[in-house]
Protein backbone atom coordinates (compact mmCIF):
# COMPACT_ATOMS: atom_id res chain seq x y z
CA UNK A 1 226.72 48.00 177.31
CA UNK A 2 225.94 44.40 178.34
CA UNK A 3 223.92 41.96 175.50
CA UNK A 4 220.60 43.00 177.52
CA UNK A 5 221.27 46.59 176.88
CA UNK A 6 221.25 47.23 181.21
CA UNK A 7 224.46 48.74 182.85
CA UNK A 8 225.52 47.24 185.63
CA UNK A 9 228.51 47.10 188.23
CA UNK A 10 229.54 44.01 190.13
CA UNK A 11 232.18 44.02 192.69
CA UNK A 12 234.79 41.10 193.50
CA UNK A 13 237.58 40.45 195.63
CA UNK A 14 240.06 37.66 195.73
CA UNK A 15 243.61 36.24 197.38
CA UNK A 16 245.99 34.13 195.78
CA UNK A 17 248.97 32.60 197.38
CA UNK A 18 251.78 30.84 195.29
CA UNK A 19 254.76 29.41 196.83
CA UNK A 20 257.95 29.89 194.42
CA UNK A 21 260.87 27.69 195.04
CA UNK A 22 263.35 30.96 194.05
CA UNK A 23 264.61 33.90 196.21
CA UNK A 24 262.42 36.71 196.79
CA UNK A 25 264.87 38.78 194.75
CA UNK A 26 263.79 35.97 191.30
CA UNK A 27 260.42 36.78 191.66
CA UNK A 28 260.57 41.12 192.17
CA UNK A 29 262.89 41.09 189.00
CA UNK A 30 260.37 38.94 186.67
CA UNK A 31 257.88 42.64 187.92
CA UNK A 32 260.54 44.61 187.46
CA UNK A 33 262.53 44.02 184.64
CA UNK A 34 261.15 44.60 182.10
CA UNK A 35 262.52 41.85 179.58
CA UNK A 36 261.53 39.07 182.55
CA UNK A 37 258.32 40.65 182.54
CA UNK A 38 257.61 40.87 178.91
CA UNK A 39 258.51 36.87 178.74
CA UNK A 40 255.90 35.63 181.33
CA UNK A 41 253.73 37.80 181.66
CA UNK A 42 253.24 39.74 177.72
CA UNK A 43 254.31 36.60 175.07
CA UNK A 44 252.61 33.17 174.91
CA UNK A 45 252.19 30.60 172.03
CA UNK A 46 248.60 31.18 172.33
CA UNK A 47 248.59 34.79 172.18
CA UNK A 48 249.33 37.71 169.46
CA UNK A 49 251.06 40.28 171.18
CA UNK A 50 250.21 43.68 170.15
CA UNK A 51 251.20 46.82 172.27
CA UNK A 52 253.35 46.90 175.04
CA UNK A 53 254.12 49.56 177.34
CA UNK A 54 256.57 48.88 180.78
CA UNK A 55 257.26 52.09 183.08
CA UNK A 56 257.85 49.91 186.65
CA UNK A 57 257.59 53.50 188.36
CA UNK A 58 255.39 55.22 191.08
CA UNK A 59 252.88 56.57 188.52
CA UNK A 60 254.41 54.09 185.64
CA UNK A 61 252.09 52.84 182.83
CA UNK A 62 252.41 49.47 181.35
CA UNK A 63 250.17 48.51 178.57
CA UNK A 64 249.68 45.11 177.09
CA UNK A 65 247.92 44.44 174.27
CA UNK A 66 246.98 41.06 172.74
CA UNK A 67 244.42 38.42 171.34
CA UNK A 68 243.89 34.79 171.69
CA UNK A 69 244.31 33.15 168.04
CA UNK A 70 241.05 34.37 166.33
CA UNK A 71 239.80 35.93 169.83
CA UNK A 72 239.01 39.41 171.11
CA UNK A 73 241.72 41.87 171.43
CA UNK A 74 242.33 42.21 175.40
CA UNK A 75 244.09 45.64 176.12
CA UNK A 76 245.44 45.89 179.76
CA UNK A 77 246.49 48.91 181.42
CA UNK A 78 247.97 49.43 184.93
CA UNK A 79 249.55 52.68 187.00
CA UNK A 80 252.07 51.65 189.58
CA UNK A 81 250.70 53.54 192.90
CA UNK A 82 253.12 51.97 194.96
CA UNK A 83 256.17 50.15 194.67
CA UNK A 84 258.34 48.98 198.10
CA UNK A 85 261.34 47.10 196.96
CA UNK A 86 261.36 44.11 197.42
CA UNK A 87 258.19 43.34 199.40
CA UNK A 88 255.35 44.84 197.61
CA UNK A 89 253.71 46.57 194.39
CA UNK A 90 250.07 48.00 194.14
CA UNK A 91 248.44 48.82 190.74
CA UNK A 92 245.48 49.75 190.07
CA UNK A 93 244.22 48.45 186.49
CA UNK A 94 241.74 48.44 183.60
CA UNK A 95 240.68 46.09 181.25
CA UNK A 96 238.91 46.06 178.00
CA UNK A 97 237.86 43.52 175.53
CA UNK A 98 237.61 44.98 171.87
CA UNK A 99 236.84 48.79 172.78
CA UNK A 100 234.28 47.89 175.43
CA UNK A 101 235.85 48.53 178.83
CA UNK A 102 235.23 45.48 181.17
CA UNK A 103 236.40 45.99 184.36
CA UNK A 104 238.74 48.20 187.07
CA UNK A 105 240.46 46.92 189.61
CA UNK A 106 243.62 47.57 192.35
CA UNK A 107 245.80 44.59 193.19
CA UNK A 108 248.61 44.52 195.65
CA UNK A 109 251.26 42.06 195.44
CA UNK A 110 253.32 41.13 197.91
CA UNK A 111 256.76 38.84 198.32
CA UNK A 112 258.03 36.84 201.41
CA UNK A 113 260.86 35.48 201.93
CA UNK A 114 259.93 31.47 203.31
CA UNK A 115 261.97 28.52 204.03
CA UNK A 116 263.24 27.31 200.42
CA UNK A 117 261.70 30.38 198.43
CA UNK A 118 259.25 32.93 198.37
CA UNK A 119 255.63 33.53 199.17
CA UNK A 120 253.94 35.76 196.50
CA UNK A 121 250.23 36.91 196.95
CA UNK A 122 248.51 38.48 194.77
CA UNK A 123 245.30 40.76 196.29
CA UNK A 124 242.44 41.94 194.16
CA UNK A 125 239.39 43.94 194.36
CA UNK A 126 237.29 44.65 190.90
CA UNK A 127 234.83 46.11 189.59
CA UNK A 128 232.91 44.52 186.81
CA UNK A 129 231.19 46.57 184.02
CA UNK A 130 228.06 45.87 182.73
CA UNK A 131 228.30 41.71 182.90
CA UNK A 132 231.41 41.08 180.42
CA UNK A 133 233.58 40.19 183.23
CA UNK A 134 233.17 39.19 187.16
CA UNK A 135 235.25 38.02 189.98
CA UNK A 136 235.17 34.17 189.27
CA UNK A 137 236.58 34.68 185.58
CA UNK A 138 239.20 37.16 186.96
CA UNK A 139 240.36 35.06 189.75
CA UNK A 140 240.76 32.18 187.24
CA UNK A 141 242.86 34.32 184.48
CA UNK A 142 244.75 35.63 187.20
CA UNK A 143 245.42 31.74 188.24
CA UNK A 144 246.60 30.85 184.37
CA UNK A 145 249.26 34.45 184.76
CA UNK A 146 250.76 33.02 188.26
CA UNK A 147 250.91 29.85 186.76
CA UNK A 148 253.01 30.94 183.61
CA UNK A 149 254.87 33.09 186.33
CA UNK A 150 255.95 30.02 188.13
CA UNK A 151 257.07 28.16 184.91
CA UNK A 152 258.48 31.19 184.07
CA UNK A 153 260.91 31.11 187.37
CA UNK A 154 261.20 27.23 186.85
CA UNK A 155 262.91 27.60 183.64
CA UNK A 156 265.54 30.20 184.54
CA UNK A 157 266.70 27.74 187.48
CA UNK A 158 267.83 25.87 184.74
């Protein structure tokens, strides 16, 4: 329950578009394998990894489970409920902070193949729980993950 002791529900939608200089092929394996993933997307120098869960599947699971030095523990979890290799993946996905549970939401991404790389966007509708999360914090976490994505893909061009 929110610090005010009301429940509430707050809905929020957002698009993000990332050009990658790397062939479409890069970026599906950093979602799909499940060492590329664990490297950009479940390990940072700011973060203490906890649990981690990868089943890249139709009805998979991944889990990841971590907190920012001295911060709240953030547990994701995601089901795969569609996977087209290589041009899209949907998931639908909760989040919690602690044991309270924040937020749900389904995100599709999608790759293109463009002149000199690949388009990724990344679609999202969620639903915010009872004001510990809304669309504007999301959207901006969800910025920071693309961006460690792309330095991610960066570094293996070597």
């Amino acid at each position: 329950m929110s610090a005010t002791g009301r429940r509430s529900v707050a809905h929020a939608g957002f698009t993000l578009v990332r050009d990658y200089p790397v062939p479409v092929g890069e970026v599906w394996a950093a979602f799909a394998e499940e060492d590329r993933k664990r490297e950009w997307f479940g390990e940072s120098l700011e973060w203490e990894t906890g649990e981690w869960r990868f089943d890249f599947r139709v009805g998979g699971r991944d889990v990841a489970v971590g907190a920012f030095h001295g911060g709240p523990v953030s547990r994701f979890e995601a089901t795969y409920t569609d996977i087209v290799a290589p041009e899209r993946i949907v998931v639908t996905y909760d989040m919690w902070l602690d044991d309270t549970h924040i937020s749900t939401s389904v995100v599709s991404y999608e790759f293109e193949e463009i002149e000199g790389g690949t388009r990724f966007t990344h679609g999202e509708h969620g639903i915010h729980l009872d004001g510990f999360d809304d669309g504007s914090m999301r959207e901006r976490g969800s910025e920071g993950v693309l961006d460690r994505l792309g330095s991610f893909l960066a570094s293996r061009r070597g």
